[in-house]
PDB file of N, CA and C in Angstrom:
ATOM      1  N   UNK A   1    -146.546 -98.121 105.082  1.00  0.00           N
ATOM      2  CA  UNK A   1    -147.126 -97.203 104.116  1.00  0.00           C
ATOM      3  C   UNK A   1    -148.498 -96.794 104.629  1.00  0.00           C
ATOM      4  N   UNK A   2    -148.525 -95.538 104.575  1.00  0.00           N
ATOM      5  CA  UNK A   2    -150.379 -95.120 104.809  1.00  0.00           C
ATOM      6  C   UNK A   2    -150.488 -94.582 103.958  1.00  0.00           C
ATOM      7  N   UNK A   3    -151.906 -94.836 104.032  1.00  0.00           N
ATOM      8  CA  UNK A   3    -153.492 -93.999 102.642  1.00  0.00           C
ATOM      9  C   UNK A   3    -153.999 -93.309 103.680  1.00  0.00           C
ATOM     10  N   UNK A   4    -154.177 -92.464 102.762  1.00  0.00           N
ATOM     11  CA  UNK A   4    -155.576 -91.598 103.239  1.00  0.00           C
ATOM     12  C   UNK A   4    -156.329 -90.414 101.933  1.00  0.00           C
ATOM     13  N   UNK A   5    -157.143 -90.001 102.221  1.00  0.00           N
ATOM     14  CA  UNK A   5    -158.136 -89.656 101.548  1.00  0.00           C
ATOM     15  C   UNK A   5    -157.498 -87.805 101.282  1.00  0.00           C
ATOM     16  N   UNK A   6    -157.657 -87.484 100.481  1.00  0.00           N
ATOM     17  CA  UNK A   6    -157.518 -86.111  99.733  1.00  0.00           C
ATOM     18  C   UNK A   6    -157.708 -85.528 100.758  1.00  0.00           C
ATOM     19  N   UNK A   7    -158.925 -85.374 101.283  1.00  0.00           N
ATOM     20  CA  UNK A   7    -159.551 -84.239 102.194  1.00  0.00           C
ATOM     21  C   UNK A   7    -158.692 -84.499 103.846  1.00  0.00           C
ATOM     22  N   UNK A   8    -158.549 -86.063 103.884  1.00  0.00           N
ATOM     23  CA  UNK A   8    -157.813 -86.171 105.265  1.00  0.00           C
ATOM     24  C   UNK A   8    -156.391 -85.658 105.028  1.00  0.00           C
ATOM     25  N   UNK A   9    -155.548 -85.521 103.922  1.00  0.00           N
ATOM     26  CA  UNK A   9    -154.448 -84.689 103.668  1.00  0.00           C
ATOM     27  C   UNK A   9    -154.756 -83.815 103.468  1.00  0.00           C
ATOM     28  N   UNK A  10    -155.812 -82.579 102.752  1.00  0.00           N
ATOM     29  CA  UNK A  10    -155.480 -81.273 103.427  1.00  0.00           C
ATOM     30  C   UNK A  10    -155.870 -80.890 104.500  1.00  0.00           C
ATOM     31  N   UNK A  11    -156.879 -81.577 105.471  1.00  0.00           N
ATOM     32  CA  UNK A  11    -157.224 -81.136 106.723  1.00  0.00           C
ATOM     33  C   UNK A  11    -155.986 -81.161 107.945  1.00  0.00           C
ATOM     34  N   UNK A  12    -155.107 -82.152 107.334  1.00  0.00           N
ATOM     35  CA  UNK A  12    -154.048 -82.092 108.268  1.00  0.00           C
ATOM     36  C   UNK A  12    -152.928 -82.322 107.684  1.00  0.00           C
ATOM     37  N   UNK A  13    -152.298 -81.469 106.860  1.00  0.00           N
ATOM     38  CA  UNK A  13    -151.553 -81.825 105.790  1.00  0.00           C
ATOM     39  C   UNK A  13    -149.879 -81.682 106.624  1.00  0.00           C
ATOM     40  N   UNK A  14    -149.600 -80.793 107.827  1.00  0.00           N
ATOM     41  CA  UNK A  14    -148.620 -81.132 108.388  1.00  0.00           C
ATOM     42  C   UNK A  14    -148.273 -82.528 108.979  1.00  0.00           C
ATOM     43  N   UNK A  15    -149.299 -83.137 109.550  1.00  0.00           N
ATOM     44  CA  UNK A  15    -149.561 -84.397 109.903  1.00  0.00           C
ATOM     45  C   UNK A  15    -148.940 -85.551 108.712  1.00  0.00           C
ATOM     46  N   UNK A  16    -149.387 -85.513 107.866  1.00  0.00           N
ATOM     47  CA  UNK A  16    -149.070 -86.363 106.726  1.00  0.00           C
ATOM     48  C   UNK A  16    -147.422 -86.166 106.170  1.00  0.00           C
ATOM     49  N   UNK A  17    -147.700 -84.670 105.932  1.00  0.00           N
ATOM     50  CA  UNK A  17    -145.991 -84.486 106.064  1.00  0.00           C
ATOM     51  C   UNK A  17    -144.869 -85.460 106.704  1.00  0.00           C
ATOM     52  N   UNK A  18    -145.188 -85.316 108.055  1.00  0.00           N
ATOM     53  CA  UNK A  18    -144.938 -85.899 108.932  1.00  0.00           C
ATOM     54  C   UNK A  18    -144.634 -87.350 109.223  1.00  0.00           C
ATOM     55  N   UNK A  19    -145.459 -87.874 108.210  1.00  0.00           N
ATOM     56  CA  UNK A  19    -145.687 -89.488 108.638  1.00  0.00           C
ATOM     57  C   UNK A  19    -144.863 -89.844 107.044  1.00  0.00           C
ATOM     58  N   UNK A  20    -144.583 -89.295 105.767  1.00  0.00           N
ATOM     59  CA  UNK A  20    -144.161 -89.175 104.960  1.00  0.00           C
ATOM     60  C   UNK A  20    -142.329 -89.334 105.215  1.00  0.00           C
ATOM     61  N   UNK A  21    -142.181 -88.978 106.339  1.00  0.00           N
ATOM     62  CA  UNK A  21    -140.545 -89.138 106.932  1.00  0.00           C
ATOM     63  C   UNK A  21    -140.336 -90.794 106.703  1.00  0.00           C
ATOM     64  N   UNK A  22    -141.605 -90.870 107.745  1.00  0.00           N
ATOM     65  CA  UNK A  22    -141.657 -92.937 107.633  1.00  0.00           C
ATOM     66  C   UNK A  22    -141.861 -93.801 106.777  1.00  0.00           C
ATOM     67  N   UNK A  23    -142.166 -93.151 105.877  1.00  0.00           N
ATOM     68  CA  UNK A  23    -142.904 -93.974 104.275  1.00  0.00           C
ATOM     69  C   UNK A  23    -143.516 -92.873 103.509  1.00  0.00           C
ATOM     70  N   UNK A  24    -143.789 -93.785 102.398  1.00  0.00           N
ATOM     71  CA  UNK A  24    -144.921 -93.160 101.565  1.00  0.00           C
ATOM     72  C   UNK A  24    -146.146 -93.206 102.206  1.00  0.00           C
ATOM     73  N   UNK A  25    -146.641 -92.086 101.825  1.00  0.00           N
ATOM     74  CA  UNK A  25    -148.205 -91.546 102.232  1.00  0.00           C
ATOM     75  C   UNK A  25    -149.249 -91.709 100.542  1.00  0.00           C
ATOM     76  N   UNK A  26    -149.793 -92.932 100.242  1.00  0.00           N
ATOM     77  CA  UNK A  26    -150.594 -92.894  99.342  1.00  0.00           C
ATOM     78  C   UNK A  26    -151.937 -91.807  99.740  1.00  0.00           C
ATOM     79  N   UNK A  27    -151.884 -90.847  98.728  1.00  0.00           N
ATOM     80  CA  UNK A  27    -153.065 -89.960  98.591  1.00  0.00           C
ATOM     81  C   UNK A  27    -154.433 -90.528  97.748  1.00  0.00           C
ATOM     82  N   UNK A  28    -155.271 -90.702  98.409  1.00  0.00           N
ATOM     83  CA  UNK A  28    -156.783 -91.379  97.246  1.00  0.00           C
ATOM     84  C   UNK A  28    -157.872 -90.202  97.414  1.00  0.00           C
ATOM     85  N   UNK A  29    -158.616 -90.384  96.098  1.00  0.00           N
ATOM     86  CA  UNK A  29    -159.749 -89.849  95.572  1.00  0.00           C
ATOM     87  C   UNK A  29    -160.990 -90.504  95.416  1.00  0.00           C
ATOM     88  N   UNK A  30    -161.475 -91.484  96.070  1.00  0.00           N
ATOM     89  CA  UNK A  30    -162.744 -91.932  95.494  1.00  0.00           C
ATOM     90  C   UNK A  30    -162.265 -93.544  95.522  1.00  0.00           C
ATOM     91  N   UNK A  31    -161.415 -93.499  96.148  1.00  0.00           N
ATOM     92  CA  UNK A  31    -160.882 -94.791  96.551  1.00  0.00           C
ATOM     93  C   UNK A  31    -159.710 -95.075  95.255  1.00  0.00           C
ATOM     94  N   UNK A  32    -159.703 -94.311  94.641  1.00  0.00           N
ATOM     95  CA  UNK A  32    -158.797 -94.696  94.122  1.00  0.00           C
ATOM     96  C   UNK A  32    -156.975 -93.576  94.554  1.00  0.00           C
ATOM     97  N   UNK A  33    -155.707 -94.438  94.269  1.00  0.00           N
ATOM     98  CA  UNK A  33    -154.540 -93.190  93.818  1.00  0.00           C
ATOM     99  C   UNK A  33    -154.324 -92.494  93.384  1.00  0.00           C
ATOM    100  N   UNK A  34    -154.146 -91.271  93.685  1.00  0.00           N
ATOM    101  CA  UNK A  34    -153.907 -89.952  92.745  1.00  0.00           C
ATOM    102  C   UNK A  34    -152.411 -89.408  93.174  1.00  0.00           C
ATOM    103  N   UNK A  35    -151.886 -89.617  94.065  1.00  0.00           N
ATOM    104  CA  UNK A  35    -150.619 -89.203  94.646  1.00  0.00           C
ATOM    105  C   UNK A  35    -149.854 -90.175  95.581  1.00  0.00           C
ATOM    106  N   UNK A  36    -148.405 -89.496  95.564  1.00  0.00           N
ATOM    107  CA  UNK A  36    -147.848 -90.112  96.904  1.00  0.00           C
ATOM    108  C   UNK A  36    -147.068 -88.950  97.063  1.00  0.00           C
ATOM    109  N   UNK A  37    -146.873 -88.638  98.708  1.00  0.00           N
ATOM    110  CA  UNK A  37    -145.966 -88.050  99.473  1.00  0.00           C
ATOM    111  C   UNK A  37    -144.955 -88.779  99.661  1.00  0.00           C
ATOM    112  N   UNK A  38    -143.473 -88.515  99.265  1.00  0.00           N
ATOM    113  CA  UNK A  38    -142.379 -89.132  99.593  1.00  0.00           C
ATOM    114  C   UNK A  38    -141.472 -88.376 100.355  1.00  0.00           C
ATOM    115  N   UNK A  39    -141.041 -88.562 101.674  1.00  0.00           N
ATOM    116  CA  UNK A  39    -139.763 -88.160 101.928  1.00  0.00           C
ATOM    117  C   UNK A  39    -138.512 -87.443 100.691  1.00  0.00           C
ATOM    118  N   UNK A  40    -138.427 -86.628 100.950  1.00  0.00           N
ATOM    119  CA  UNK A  40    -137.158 -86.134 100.532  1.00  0.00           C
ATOM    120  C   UNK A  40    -135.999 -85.426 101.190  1.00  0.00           C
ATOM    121  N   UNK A  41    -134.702 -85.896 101.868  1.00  0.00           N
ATOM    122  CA  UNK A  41    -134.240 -85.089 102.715  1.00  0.00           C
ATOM    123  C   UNK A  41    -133.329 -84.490 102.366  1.00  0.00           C
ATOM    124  N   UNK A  42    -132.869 -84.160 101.177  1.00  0.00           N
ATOM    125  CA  UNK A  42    -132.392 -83.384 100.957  1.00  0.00           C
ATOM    126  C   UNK A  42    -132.199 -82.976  99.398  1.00  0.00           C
ATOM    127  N   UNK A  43    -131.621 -81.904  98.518  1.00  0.00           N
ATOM    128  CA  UNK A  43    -131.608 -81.062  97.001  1.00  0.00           C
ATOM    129  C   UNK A  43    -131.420 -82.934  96.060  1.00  0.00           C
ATOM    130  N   UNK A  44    -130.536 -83.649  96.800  1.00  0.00           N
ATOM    131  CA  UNK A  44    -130.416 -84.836  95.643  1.00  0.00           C
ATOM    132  C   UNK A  44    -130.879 -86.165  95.672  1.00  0.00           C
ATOM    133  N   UNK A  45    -131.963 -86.048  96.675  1.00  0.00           N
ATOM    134  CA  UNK A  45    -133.447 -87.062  96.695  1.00  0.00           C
ATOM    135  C   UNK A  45    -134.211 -86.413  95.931  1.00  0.00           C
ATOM    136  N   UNK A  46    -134.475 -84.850  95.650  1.00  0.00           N
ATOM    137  CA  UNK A  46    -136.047 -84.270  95.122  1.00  0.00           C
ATOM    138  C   UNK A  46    -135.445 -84.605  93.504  1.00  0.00           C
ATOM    139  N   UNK A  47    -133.958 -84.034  92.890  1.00  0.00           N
ATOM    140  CA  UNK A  47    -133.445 -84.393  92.088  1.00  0.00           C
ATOM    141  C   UNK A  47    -133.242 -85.460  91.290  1.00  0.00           C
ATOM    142  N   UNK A  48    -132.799 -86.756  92.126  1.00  0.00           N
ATOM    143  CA  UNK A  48    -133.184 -88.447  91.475  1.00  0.00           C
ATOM    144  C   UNK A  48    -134.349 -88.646  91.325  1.00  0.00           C
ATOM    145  N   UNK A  49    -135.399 -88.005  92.451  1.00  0.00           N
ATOM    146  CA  UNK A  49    -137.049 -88.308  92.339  1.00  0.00           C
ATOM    147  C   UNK A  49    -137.257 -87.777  90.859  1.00  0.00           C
ATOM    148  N   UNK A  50    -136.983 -86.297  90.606  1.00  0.00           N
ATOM    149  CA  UNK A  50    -137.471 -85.477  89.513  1.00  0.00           C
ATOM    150  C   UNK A  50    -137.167 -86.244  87.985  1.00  0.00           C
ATOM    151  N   UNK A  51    -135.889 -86.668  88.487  1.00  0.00           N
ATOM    152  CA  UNK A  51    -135.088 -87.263  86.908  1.00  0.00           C
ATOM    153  C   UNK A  51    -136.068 -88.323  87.127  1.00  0.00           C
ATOM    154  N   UNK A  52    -136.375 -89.374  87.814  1.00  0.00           N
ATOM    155  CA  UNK A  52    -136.728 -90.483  87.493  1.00  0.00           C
ATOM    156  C   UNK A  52    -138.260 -90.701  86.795  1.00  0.00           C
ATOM    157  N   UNK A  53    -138.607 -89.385  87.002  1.00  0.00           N
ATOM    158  CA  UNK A  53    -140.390 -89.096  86.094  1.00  0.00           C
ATOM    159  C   UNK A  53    -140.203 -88.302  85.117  1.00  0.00           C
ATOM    160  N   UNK A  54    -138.741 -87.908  84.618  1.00  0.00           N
ATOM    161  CA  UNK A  54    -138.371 -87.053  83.706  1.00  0.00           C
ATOM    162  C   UNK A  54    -139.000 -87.948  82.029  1.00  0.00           C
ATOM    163  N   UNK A  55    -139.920 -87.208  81.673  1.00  0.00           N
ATOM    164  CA  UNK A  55    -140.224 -87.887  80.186  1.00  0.00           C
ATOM    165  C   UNK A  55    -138.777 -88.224  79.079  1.00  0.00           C
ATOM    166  N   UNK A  56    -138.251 -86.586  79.115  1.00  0.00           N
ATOM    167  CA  UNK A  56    -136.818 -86.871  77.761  1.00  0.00           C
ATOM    168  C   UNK A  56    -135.604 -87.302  78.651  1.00  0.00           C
ATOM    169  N   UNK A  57    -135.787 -87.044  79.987  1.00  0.00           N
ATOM    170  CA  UNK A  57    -134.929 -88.747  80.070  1.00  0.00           C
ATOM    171  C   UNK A  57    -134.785 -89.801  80.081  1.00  0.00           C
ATOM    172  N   UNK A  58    -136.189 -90.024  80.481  1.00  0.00           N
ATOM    173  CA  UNK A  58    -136.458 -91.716  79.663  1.00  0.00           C
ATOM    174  C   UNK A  58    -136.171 -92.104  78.795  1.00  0.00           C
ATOM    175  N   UNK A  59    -136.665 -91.071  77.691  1.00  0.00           N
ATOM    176  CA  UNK A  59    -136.773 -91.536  75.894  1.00  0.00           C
ATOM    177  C   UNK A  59    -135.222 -91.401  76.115  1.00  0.00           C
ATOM    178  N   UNK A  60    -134.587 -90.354  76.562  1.00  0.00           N
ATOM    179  CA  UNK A  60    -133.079 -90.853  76.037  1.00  0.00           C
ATOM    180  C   UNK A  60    -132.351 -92.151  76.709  1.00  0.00           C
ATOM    181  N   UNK A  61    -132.465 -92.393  78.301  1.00  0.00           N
ATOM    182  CA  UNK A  61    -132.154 -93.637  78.505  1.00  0.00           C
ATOM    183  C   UNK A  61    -132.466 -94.911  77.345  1.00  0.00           C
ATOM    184  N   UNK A  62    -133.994 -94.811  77.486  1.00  0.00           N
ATOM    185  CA  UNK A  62    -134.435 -95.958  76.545  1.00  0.00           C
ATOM    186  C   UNK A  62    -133.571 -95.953  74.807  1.00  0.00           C
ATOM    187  N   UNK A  63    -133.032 -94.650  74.254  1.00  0.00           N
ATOM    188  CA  UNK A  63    -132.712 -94.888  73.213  1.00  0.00           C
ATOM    189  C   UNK A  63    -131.544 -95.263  72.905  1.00  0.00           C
ATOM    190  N   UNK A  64    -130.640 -95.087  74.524  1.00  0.00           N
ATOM    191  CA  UNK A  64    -129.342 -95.335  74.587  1.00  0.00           C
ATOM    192  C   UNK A  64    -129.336 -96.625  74.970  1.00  0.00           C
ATOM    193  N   UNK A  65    -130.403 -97.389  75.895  1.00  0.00           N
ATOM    194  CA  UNK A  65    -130.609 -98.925  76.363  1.00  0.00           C
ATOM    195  C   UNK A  65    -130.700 -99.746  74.397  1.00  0.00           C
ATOM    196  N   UNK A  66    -131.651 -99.278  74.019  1.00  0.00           N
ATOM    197  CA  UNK A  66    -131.706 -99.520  72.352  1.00  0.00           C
ATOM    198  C   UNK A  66    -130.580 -99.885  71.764  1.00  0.00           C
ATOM    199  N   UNK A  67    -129.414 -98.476  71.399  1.00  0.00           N
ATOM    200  CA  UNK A  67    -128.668 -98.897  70.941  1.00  0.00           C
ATOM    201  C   UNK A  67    -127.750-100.150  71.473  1.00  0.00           C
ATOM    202  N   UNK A  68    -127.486 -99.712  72.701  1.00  0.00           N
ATOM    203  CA  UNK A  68    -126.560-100.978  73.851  1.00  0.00           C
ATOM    204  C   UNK A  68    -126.731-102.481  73.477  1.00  0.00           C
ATOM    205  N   UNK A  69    -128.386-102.760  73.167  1.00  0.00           N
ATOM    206  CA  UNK A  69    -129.287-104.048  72.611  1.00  0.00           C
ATOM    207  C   UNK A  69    -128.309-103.970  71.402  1.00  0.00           C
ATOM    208  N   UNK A  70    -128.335-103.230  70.222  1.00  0.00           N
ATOM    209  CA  UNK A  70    -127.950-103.832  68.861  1.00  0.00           C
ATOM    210  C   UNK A  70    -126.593-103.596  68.694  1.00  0.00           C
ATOM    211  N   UNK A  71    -125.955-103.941  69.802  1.00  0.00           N
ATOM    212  CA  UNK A  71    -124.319-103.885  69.470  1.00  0.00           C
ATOM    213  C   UNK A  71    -123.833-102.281  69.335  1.00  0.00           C
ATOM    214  N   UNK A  72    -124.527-101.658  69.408  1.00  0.00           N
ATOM    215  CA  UNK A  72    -123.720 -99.732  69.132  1.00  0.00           C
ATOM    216  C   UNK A  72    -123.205 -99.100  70.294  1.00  0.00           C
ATOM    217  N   UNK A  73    -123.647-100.055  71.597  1.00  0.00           N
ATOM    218  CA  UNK A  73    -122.681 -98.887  72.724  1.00  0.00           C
ATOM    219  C   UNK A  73    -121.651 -98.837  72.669  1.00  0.00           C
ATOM    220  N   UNK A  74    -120.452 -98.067  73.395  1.00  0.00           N
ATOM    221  CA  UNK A  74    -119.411 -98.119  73.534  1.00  0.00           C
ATOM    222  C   UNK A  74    -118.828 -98.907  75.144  1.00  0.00           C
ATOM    223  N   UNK A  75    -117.630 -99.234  75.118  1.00  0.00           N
ATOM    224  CA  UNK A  75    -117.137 -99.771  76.188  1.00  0.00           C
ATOM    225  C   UNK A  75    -116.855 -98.756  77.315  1.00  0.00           C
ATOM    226  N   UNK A  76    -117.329 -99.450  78.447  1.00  0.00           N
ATOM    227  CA  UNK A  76    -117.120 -98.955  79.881  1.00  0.00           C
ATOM    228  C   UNK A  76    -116.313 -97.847  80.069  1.00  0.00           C
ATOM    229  N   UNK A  77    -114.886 -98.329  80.009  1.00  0.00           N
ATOM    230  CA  UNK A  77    -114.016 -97.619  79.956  1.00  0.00           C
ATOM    231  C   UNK A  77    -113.493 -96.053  78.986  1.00  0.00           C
ATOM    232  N   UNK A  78    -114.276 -96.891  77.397  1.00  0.00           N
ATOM    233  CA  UNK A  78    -113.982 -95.230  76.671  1.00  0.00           C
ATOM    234  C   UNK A  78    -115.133 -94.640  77.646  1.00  0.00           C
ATOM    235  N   UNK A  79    -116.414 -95.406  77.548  1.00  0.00           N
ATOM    236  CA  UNK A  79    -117.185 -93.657  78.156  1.00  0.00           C
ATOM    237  C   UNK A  79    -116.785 -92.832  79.628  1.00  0.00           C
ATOM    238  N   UNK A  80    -116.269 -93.798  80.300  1.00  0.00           N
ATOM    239  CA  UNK A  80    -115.691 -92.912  81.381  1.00  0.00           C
ATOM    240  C   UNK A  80    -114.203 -91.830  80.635  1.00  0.00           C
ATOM    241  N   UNK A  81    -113.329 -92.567  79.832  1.00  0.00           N
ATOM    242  CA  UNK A  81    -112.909 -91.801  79.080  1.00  0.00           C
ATOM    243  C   UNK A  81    -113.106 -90.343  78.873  1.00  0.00           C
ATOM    244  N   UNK A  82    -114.841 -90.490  77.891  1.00  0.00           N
ATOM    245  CA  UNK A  82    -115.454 -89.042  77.898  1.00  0.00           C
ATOM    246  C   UNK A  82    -115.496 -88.559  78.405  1.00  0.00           C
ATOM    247  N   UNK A  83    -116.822 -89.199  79.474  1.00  0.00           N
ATOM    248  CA  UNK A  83    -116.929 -88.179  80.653  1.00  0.00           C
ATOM    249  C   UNK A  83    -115.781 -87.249  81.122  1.00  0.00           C
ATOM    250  N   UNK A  84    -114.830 -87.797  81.726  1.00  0.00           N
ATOM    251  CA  UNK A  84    -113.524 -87.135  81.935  1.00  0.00           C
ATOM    252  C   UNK A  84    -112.578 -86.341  81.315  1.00  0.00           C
ATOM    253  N   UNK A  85    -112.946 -86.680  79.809  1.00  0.00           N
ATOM    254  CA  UNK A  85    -112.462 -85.718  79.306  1.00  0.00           C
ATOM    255  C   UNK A  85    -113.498 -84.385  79.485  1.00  0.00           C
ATOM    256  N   UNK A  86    -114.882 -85.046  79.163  1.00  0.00           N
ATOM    257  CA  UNK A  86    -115.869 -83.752  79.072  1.00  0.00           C
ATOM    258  C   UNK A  86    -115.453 -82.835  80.362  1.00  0.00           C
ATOM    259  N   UNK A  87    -115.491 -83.386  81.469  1.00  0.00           N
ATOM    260  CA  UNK A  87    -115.431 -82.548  83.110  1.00  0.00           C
ATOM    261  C   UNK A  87    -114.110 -81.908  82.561  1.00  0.00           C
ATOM    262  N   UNK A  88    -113.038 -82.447  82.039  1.00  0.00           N
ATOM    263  CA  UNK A  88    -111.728 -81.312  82.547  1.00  0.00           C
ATOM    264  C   UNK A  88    -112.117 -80.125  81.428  1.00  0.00           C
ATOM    265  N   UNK A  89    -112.656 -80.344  79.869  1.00  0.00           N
ATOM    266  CA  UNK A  89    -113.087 -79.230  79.289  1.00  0.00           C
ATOM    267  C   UNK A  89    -114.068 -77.637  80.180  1.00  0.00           C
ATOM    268  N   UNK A  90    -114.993 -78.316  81.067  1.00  0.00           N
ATOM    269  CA  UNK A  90    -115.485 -77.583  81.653  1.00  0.00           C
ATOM    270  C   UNK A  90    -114.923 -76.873  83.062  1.00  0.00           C
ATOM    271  N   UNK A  91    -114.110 -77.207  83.336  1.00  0.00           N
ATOM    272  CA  UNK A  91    -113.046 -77.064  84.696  1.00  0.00           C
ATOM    273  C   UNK A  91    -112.283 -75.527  84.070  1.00  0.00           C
ATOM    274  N   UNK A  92    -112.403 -74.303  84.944  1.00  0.00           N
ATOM    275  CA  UNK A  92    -111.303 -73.378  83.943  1.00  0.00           C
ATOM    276  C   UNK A  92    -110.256 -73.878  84.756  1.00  0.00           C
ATOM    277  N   UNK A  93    -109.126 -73.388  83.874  1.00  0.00           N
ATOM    278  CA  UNK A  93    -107.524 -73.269  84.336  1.00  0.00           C
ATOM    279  C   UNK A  93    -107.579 -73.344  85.374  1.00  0.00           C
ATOM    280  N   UNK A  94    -107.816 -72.198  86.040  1.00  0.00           N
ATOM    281  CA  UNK A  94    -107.562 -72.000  87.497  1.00  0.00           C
ATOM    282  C   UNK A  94    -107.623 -72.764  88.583  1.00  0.00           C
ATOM    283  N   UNK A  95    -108.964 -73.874  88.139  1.00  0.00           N
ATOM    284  CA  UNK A  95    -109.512 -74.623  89.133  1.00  0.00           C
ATOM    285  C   UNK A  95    -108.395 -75.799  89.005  1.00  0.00           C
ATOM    286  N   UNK A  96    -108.250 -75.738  87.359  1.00  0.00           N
ATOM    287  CA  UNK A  96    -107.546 -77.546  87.647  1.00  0.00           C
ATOM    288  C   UNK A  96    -106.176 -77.095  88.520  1.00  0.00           C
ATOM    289  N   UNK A  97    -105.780 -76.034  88.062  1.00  0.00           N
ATOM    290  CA  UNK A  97    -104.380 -75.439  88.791  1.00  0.00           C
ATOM    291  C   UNK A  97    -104.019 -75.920  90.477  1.00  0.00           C
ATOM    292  N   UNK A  98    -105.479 -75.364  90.789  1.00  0.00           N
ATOM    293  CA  UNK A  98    -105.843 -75.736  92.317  1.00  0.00           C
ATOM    294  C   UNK A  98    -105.895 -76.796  92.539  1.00  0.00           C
ATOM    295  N   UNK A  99    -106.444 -77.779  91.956  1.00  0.00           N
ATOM    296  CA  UNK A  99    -106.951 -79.684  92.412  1.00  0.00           C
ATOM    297  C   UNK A  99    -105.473 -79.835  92.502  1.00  0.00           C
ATOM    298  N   UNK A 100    -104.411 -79.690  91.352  1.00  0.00           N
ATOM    299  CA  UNK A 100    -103.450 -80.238  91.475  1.00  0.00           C
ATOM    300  C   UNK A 100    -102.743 -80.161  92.887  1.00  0.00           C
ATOM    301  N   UNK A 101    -102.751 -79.000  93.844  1.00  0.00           N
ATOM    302  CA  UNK A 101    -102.588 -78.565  94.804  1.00  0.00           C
ATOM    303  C   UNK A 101    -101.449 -77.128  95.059  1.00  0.00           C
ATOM    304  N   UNK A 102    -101.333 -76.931  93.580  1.00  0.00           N
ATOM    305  CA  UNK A 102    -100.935 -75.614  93.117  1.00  0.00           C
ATOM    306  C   UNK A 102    -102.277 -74.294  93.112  1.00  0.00           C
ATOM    307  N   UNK A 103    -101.802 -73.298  93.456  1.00  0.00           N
ATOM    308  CA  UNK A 103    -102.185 -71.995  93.533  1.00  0.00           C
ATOM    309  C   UNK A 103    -101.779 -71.321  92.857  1.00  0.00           C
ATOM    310  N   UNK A 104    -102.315 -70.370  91.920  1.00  0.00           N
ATOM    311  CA  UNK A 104    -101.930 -69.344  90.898  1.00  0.00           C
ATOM    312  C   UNK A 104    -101.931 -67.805  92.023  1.00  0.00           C
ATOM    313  N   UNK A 105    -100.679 -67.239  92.190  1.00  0.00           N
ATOM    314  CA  UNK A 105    -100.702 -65.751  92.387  1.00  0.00           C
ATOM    315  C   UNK A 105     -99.835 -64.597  91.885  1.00  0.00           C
TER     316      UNK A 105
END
Protein backbone atom coordinates (compact mmCIF):
# COMPACT_ATOMS: atom_id res chain seq x y z
CA UNK A 1 0.00 0.00 0.00
CA UNK A 2 1.34 3.64 -0.60
CA UNK A 3 0.48 7.21 0.87
CA UNK A 4 1.14 10.11 -0.42
CA UNK A 5 0.19 13.59 -0.04
CA UNK A 6 -2.71 15.44 -2.14
CA UNK A 7 -0.32 17.62 -3.95
CA UNK A 8 2.14 14.52 -4.67
CA UNK A 9 -1.11 12.96 -6.42
CA UNK A 10 -1.93 15.75 -8.51
CA UNK A 11 1.58 16.56 -9.50
CA UNK A 12 1.83 13.16 -10.82
CA UNK A 13 -1.42 11.80 -10.85
CA UNK A 14 -0.68 9.30 -13.85
CA UNK A 15 2.01 7.93 -11.68
CA UNK A 16 -0.29 7.08 -8.83
CA UNK A 17 -2.75 5.78 -11.22
CA UNK A 18 -0.32 3.56 -11.96
CA UNK A 19 0.85 2.23 -8.74
CA UNK A 20 -3.02 1.92 -7.82
CA UNK A 21 -2.90 -1.37 -10.29
CA UNK A 22 -0.66 -2.74 -7.25
CA UNK A 23 -2.66 -1.63 -4.30
CA UNK A 24 -4.36 1.00 -2.78
CA UNK A 25 -2.88 4.40 -3.00
CA UNK A 26 -3.90 6.16 0.43
CA UNK A 27 -4.39 9.94 -0.45
CA UNK A 28 -3.51 12.41 2.82
CA UNK A 29 -4.14 15.99 3.68
CA UNK A 30 -2.28 17.26 6.55
CA UNK A 31 -1.30 13.95 7.48
CA UNK A 32 -4.28 12.82 7.73
CA UNK A 33 -6.82 10.29 4.96
CA UNK A 34 -9.00 11.81 2.73
CA UNK A 35 -9.02 9.19 -0.13
CA UNK A 36 -8.01 5.99 -1.66
CA UNK A 37 -7.26 5.11 -5.28
CA UNK A 38 -8.36 1.59 -5.98
CA UNK A 39 -7.79 -0.44 -8.94
CA UNK A 40 -10.72 -1.13 -10.89
CA UNK A 41 -10.43 -3.34 -13.96
CA UNK A 42 -13.24 -3.52 -15.18
CA UNK A 43 -17.65 -2.06 -15.37
CA UNK A 44 -18.15 -4.84 -12.29
CA UNK A 45 -15.28 -3.86 -9.84
CA UNK A 46 -16.36 0.11 -10.16
CA UNK A 47 -20.02 -1.44 -9.66
CA UNK A 48 -19.40 -3.78 -6.34
CA UNK A 49 -17.06 -0.77 -5.28
CA UNK A 50 -20.15 1.72 -5.91
CA UNK A 51 -22.83 -0.67 -4.25
CA UNK A 52 -20.64 -1.26 -1.38
CA UNK A 53 -20.70 2.75 -0.26
CA UNK A 54 -24.22 2.74 -1.50
CA UNK A 55 -26.16 4.48 1.61
CA UNK A 56 -29.99 2.80 0.61
CA UNK A 57 -28.26 -0.24 0.15
CA UNK A 58 -27.03 -0.58 3.27
CA UNK A 59 -30.16 0.54 5.09
CA UNK A 60 -31.83 -2.08 2.98
CA UNK A 61 -29.27 -4.88 3.54
CA UNK A 62 -29.24 -3.94 7.22
CA UNK A 63 -33.14 -4.06 7.31
CA UNK A 64 -33.27 -7.30 5.60
CA UNK A 65 -30.12 -8.64 8.02
CA UNK A 66 -32.87 -7.27 10.88
CA UNK A 67 -35.56 -9.09 9.84
CA UNK A 68 -33.35 -12.53 9.16
CA UNK A 69 -32.29 -11.80 13.25
CA UNK A 70 -36.12 -11.99 14.36
CA UNK A 71 -37.13 -15.07 12.61
CA UNK A 72 -38.96 -13.17 9.33
CA UNK A 73 -36.61 -14.26 6.50
CA UNK A 74 -37.55 -16.63 4.17
CA UNK A 75 -35.76 -19.92 3.22
CA UNK A 76 -32.88 -20.23 0.79
CA UNK A 77 -34.55 -22.00 -1.56
CA UNK A 78 -38.10 -20.03 -1.81
CA UNK A 79 -35.95 -16.87 -2.43
CA UNK A 80 -34.08 -18.31 -5.19
CA UNK A 81 -37.56 -19.47 -6.07
CA UNK A 82 -38.33 -15.64 -6.58
CA UNK A 83 -35.62 -14.53 -7.97
CA UNK A 84 -36.31 -16.95 -10.80
CA UNK A 85 -39.43 -16.48 -11.05
CA UNK A 86 -38.78 -12.60 -11.05
CA UNK A 87 -35.91 -13.10 -14.13
CA UNK A 88 -38.35 -15.27 -16.33
CA UNK A 89 -41.18 -12.36 -15.79
CA UNK A 90 -38.66 -9.99 -17.22
CA UNK A 91 -37.27 -12.28 -20.11
CA UNK A 92 -39.79 -11.48 -23.30
CA UNK A 93 -41.10 -14.54 -25.13
CA UNK A 94 -38.79 -14.44 -27.63
CA UNK A 95 -35.76 -14.66 -25.60
CA UNK A 96 -36.96 -17.58 -23.43
CA UNK A 97 -37.99 -19.18 -26.91
CA UNK A 98 -34.28 -18.88 -27.80
CA UNK A 99 -32.51 -20.21 -24.34
CA UNK A 100 -34.63 -23.15 -24.90
CA UNK A 101 -32.68 -23.59 -28.17
CA UNK A 102 -35.73 -22.93 -30.30
CA UNK A 103 -35.96 -19.99 -32.78
CA UNK A 104 -39.12 -18.19 -33.65
CA UNK A 105 -39.49 -17.47 -37.65
Amino acid sequence: MKVATQDEVAANFVEYVKAAKLGPVVVTSKGKPVAVLLRAEDQEDLERLLMGHSAKLQSILEAARKRFREGRGIPHQRFWQEVEAENARKIPARNRTEEKGRTRR
